[in-house]
Protein backbone atom coordinates (compact mmCIF):
# COMPACT_ATOMS: atom_id res chain seq x y z
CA UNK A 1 4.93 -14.44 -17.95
CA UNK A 2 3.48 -15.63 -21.87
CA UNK A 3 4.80 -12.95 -24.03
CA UNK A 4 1.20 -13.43 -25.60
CA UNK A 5 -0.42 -11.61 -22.60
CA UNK A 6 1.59 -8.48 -23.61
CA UNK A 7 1.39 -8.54 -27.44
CA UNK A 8 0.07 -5.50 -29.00
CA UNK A 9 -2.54 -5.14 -31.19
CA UNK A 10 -0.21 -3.93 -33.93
CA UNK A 11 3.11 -5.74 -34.67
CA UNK A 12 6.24 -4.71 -36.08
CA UNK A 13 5.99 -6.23 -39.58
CA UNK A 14 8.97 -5.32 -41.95
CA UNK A 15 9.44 -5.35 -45.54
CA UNK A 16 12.85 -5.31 -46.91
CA UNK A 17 13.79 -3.45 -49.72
CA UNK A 18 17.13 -3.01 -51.92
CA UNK A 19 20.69 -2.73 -50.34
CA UNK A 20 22.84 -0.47 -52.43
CA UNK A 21 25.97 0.02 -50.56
CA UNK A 22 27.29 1.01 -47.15
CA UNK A 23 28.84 4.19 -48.12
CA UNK A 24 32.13 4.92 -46.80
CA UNK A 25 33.30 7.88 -48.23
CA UNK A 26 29.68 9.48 -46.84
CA UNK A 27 30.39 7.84 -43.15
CA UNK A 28 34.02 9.52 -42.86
CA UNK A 29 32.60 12.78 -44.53
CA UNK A 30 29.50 13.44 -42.48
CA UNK A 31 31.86 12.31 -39.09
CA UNK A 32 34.12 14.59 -39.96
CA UNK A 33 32.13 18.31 -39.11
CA UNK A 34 31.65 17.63 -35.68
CA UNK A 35 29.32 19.54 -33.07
CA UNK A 36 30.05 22.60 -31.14
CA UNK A 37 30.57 22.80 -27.74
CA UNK A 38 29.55 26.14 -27.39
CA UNK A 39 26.10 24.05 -28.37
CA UNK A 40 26.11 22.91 -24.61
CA UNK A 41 25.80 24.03 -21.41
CA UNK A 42 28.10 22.23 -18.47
CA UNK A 43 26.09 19.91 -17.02
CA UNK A 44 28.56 18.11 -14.96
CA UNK A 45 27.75 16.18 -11.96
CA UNK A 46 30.19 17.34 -8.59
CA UNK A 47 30.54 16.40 -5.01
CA UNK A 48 32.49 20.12 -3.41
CA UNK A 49 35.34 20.78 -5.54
CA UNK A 50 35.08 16.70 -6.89
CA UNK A 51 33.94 16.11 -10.34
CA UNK A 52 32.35 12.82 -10.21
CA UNK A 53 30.84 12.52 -13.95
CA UNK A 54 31.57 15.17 -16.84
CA UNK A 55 28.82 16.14 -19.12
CA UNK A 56 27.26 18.58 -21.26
CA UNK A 57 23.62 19.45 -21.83
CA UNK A 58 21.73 20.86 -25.04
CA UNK A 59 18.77 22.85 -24.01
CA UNK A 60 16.99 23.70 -27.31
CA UNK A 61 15.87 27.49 -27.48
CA UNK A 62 12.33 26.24 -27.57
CA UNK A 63 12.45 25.54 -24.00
CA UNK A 64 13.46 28.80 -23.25
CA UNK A 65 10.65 30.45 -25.64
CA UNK A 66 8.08 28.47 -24.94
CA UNK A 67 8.89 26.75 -21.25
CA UNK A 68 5.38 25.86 -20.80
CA UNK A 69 5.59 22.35 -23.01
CA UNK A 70 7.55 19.57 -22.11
CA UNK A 71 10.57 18.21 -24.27
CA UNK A 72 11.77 15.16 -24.85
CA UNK A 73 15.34 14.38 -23.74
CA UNK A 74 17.65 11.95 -25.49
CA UNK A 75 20.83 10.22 -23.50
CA UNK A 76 24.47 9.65 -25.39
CA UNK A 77 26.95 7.60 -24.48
CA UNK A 78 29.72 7.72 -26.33
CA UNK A 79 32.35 5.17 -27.72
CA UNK A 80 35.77 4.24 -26.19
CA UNK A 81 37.71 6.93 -28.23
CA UNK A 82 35.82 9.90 -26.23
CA UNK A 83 36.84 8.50 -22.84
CA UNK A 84 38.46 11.08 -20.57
CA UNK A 85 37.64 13.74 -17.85
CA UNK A 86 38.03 17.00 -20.08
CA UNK A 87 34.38 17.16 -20.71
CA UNK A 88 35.18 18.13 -24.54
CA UNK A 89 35.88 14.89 -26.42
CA UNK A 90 32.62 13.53 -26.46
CA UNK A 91 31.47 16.51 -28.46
CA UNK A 92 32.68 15.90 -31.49
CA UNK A 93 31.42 14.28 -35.45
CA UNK A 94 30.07 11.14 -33.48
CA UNK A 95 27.05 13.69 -32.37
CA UNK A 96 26.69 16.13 -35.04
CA UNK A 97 23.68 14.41 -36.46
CA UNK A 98 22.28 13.74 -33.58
CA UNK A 99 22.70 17.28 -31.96
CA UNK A 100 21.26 18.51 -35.19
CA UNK A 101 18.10 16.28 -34.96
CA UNK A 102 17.52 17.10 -31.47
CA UNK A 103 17.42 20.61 -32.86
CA UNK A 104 15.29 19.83 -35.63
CA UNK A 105 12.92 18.53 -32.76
CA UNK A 106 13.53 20.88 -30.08
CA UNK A 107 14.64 18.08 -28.00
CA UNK A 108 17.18 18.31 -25.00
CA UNK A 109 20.37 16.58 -25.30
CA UNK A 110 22.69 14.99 -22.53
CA UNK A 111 26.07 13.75 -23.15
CA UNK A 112 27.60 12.45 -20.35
CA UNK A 113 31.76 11.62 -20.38
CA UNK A 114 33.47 8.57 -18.70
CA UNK A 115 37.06 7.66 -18.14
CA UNK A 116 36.30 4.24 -16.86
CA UNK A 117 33.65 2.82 -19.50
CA UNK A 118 29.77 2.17 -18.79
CA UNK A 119 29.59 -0.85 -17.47
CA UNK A 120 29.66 -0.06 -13.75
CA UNK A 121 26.63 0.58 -12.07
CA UNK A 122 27.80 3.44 -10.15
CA UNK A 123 28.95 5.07 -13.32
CA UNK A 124 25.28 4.73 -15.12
CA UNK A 125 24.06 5.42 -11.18
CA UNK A 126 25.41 8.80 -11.89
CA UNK A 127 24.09 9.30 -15.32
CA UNK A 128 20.41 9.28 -13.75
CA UNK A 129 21.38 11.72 -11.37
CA UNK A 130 22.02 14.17 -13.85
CA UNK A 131 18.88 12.84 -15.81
CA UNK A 132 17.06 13.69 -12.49
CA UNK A 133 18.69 16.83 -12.43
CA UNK A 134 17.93 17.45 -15.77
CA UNK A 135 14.36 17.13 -14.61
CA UNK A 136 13.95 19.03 -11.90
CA UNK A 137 15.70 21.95 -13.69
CA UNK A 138 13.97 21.56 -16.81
CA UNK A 139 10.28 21.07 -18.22
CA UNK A 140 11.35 17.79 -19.52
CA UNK A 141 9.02 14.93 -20.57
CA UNK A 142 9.21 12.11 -17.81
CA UNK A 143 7.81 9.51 -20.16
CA UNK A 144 9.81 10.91 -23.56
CA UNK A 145 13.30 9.81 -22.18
CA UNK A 146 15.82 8.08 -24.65
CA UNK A 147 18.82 6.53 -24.64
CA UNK A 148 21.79 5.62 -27.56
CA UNK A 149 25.00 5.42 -27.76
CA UNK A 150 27.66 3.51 -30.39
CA UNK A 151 30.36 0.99 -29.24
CA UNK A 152 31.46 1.13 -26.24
CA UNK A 153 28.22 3.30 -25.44
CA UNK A 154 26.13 0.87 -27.58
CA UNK A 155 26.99 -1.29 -24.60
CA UNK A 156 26.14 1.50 -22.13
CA UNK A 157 23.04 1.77 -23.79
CA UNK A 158 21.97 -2.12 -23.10
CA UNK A 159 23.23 -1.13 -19.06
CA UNK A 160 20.87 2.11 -18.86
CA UNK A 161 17.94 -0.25 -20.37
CA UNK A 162 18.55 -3.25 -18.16
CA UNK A 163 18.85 -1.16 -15.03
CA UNK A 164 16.38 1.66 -15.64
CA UNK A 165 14.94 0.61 -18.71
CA UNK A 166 11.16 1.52 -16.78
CA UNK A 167 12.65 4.98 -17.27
CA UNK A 168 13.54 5.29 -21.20
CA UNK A 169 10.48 5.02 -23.61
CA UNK A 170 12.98 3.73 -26.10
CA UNK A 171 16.48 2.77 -26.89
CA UNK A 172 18.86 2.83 -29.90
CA UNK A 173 22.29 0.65 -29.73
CA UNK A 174 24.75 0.88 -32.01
CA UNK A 175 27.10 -1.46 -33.01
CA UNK A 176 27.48 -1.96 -28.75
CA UNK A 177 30.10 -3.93 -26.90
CA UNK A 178 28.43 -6.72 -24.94
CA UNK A 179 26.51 -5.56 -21.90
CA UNK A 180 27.48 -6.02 -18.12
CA UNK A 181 27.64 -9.51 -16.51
CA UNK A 182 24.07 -8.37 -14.25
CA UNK A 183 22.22 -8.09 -17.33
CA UNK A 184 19.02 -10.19 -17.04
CA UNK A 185 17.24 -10.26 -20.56
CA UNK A 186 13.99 -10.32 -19.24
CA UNK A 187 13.96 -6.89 -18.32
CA UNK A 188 13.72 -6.07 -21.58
CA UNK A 189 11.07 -8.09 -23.09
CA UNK A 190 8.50 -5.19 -22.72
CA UNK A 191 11.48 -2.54 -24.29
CA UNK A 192 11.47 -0.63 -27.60
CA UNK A 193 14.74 -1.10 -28.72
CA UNK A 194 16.42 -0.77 -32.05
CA UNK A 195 19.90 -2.04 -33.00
CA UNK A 196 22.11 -1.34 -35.89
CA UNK A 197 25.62 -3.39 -36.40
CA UNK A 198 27.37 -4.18 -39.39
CA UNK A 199 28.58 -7.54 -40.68
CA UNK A 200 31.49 -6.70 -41.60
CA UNK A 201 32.62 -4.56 -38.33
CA UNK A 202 36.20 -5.99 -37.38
CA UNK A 203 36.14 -3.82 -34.32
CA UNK A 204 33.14 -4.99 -32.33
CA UNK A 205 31.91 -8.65 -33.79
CA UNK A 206 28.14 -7.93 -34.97
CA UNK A 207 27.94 -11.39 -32.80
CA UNK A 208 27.66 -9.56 -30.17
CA UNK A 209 24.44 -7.86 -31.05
CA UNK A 210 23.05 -11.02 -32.30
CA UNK A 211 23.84 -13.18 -28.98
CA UNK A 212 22.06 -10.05 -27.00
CA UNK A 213 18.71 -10.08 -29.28
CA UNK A 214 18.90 -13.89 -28.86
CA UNK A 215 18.85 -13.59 -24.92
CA UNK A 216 16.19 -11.48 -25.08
CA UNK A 217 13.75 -13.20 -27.27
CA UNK A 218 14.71 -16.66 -25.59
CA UNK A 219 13.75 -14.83 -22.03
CA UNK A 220 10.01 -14.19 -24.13
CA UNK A 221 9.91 -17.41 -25.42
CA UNK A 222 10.00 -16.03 -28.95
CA UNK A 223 11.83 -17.71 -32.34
CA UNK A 224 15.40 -17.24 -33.19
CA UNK A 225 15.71 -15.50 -36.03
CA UNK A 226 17.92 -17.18 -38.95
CA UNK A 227 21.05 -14.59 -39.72
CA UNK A 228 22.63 -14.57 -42.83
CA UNK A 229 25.97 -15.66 -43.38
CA UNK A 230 29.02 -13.50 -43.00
CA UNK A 231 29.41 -13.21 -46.49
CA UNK A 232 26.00 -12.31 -47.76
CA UNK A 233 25.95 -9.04 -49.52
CA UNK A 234 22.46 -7.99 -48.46
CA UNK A 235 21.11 -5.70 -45.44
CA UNK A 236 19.04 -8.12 -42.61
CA UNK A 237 16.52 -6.86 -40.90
CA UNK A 238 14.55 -8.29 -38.18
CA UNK A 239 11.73 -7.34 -36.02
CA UNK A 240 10.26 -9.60 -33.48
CA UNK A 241 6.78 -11.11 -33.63
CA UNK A 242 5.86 -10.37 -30.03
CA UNK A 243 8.41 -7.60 -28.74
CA UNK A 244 8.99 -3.83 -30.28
CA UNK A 245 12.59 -5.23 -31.11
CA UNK A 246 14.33 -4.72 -34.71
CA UNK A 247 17.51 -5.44 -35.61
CA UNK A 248 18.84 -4.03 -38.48
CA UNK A 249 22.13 -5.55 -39.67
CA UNK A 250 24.29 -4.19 -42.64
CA UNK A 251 26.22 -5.78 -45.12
CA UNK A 252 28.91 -3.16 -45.00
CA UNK A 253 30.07 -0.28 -43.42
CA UNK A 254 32.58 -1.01 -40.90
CA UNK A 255 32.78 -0.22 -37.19
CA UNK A 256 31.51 3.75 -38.23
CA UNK A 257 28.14 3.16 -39.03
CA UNK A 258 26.77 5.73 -36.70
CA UNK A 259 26.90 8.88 -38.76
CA UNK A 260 24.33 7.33 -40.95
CA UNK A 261 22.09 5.90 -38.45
CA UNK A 262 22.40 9.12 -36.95
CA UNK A 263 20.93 11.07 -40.44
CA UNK A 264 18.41 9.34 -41.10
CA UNK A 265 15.27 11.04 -40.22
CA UNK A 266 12.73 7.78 -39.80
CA UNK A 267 14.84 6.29 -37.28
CA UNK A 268 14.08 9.81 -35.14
CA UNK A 269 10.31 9.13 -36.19
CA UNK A 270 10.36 5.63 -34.76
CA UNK A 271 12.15 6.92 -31.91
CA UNK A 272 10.05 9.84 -30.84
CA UNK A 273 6.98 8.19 -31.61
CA UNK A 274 7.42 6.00 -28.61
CA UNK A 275 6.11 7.11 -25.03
CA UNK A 276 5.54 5.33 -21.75
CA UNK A 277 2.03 7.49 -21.39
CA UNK A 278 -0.44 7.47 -23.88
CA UNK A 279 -0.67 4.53 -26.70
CA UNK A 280 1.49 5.72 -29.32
CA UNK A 281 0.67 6.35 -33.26
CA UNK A 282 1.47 4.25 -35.82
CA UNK A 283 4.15 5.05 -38.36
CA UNK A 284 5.66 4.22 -41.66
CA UNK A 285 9.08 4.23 -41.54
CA UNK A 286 11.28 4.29 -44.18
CA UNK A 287 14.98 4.01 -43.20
CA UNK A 288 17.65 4.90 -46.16
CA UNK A 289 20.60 4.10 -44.12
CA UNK A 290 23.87 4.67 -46.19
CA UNK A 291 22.48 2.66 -48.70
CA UNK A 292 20.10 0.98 -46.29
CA UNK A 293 16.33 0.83 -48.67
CA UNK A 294 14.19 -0.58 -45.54
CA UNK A 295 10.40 0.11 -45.35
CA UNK A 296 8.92 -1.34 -42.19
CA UNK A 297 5.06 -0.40 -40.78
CA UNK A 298 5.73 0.11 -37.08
CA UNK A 299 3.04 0.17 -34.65
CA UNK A 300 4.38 1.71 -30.97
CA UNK A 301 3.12 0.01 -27.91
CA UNK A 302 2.12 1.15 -24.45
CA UNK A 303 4.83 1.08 -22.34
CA UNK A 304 3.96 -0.06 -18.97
CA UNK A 305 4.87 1.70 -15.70
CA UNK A 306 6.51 -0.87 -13.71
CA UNK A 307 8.43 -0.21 -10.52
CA UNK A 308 12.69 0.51 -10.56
C-alpha cells in the first residue's frame, strides 16, 4: 500500500527546543514513593483454583459516580525487575505517575504481572482476556484503549501493538527490549506510537528502539531519519512525515527514564487525544521531560478499524 494514500491532512511537525539535563537525582526521587496497592482491585485472570496471569485493576471513582460515560483504559507492562506471581511487585514507583494521571483523568488502569516475560503470545493472549473482561465488566471506551510499558514491557508494548494493535488507539514504549521474532512492521504503519530511550542507557542499547522505528518506516516506504552520535549532548526528536510516529531520544538519563516520561502531563495529552472513532483534535504539546524543552504541533489521525 503507498503510505501517501493514508497520510493525514495534518502531520506531526516538531520543533525542538533546549536540552537542559536528564535529571537524576529527580528520576530516583519521584521512583522512589511508589503506588498503593490498596489503589487496585484483583483483577487476576484464573482457570478453577489455577492462576494463569496476575493483575490488578484501577477503577477510578468516577466510574462508580457517574457509570453512565465511558473511560478510557490504559495497559502496563512492567519491566523485568517486577516479574513474579505475587501480584504485588508490579505496583510499585515504576507506576506512581502513571496511577496518578489515570486519576487525574478518571481513567481505568490495568497492570498485569508475568513471571515468564511478554514476548509469548499466549502470555499477551491472556492480557486481552482480562482487557475483554475489563470490558464487559466495566463502561470502558472500546476505541480509548492504551498500552505502555518500560523495558522489558517497552518490548511487551511493541507485542500488544503488533498483535492487536487494531485494538489500542495508541501506544507509548519506553526504553523497550526488542520485540518478538513474529513482529511484522507493517502492522504498524497506520499506529500512534511514541517512544522514549536514552542514549546513554547501558541497560537496554537505545539501538534497539532505533532499529524498530527503522523497520517500521522502511515497511511505509518512508526516510531514515539521521541519529545523532552517541556522544552528542542534545535531546533528538523525530516524528515521521507520513506515520503518527515520534521518537524522542535523550541525551541522558540512564535506563530510569520512565518516572519522567511518566510526569509529564503533554505526553497524557498526546496520548488521550488519540481515538480509533471520531477524527481526533489537534494539540500543542509541550513535553518538559527531565530536562526535555520539546514543543511539537501534533495533529491525531483517524484510526482505521481493520480486522484482528
Amino acid at each position: 500500500m503507498n503510505p501517501t494514500s493514508r497520510r493525514p491532512s495534518g502531520i506531526v511537525r516538531p520543533i525542538v527546543g533546549a536540552v537542559v539535563a536528564a535529571c537524576c537525582c529527580f528520576l530516583a526521587a519521584d521512583a522512589a514513593r511508589g503506588a498503593s496497592v490498596s489503589d487496585f482491585i484483583d483483577f487476576t485472570l484464573r482457570s478453577g483454583a489455577t492462576t494463569l496471569l496476575p493483575g490488578r485493576l484501577y477503577v477510578p471513582p468516577e466510574a462508580t459516580s457517574d457509570p453512565s460515560v465511558p473511560r478510557p483504559m490504559i495497559v502496563f507492562l512492567h519491566g523485568a525487575g517486577e516479574s513474579g506471581t505475587n501480584n504485588l511487585a508490579q505496583i510499585n514507583g515504576n507506576l506512581d505517575n502513571l496511577l496518578a494521571e489515570a486519576k487525574r483523568r478518571g481513567a481505568f488502569l490495568y497492570a498485569p504481572q508475568t513471571n515468564g516475560g511478554w514476548g509469548s503470545s499466549v502470555i499477551t493472549g491472556r492480557v486481552m482476556t482480562m482487557v475483554d473482561q475489563a470490558l464487559a465488566g466495566h463502561n470502558i471506551d472500546v476505541d480509548r484503549l492504551y498500552a505502555t510499558g518500560l523495558s522489558m514491557g517497552g518490548g511487551g508494548t511493541w507485542n500488544l501493538l503488533n498483535r492487536y494493535g487494531t485494538r489500542f488507539a495508541a501506544g507509548i514504549p519506553i526504553c523497550g527490549i526488542g520485540p518478538a521474532s513474529d513482529f511484522v512492521p507493517a502492522r504498524l504503519i497506520d499506529q500512534a506510537i511514541a517512544v522514549f530511550h536514552a542514549r546513554n542507557d547501558t541497560v537496554v542499547s537505545h539501538v534497539t528502539s532505533r532499529n524498530v522505528i527503522n523497520s517500521i518506516l522502511s515497511a511505509a516506504h518512508e526516510s531514515l531519519p539521521t541519529y545523532p552520535s552517541a556522544r552528542d549532548p542534545n535531546v533528538f526528536s523525530f516524528s515521521a512525515t507520513g506515520l503518527d510516529l515520534q521518537y524522542m531520544e535523550l541525551a541522558t538519563g540512564g535506563h530510569g527514564i520512565w518516572p519522567a516520561v511518566y510526569s509529564a502531563p503533554p505526553v497524557y495529552d498526546w496520548l488521550f487525544a488519540h481515538t480509533l472513532a471520531v477524527p481526533e483534535p489537534s494539540a500543542l504539546i509541550r513535553v518538559g521531560v527531565a530536562g526535555l524543552s520539546l514543543v511539537a504541533f501534533l495533529r491525531p489521525r483517524r484510526r482505521r478499524r481493520l480486522p484482528c
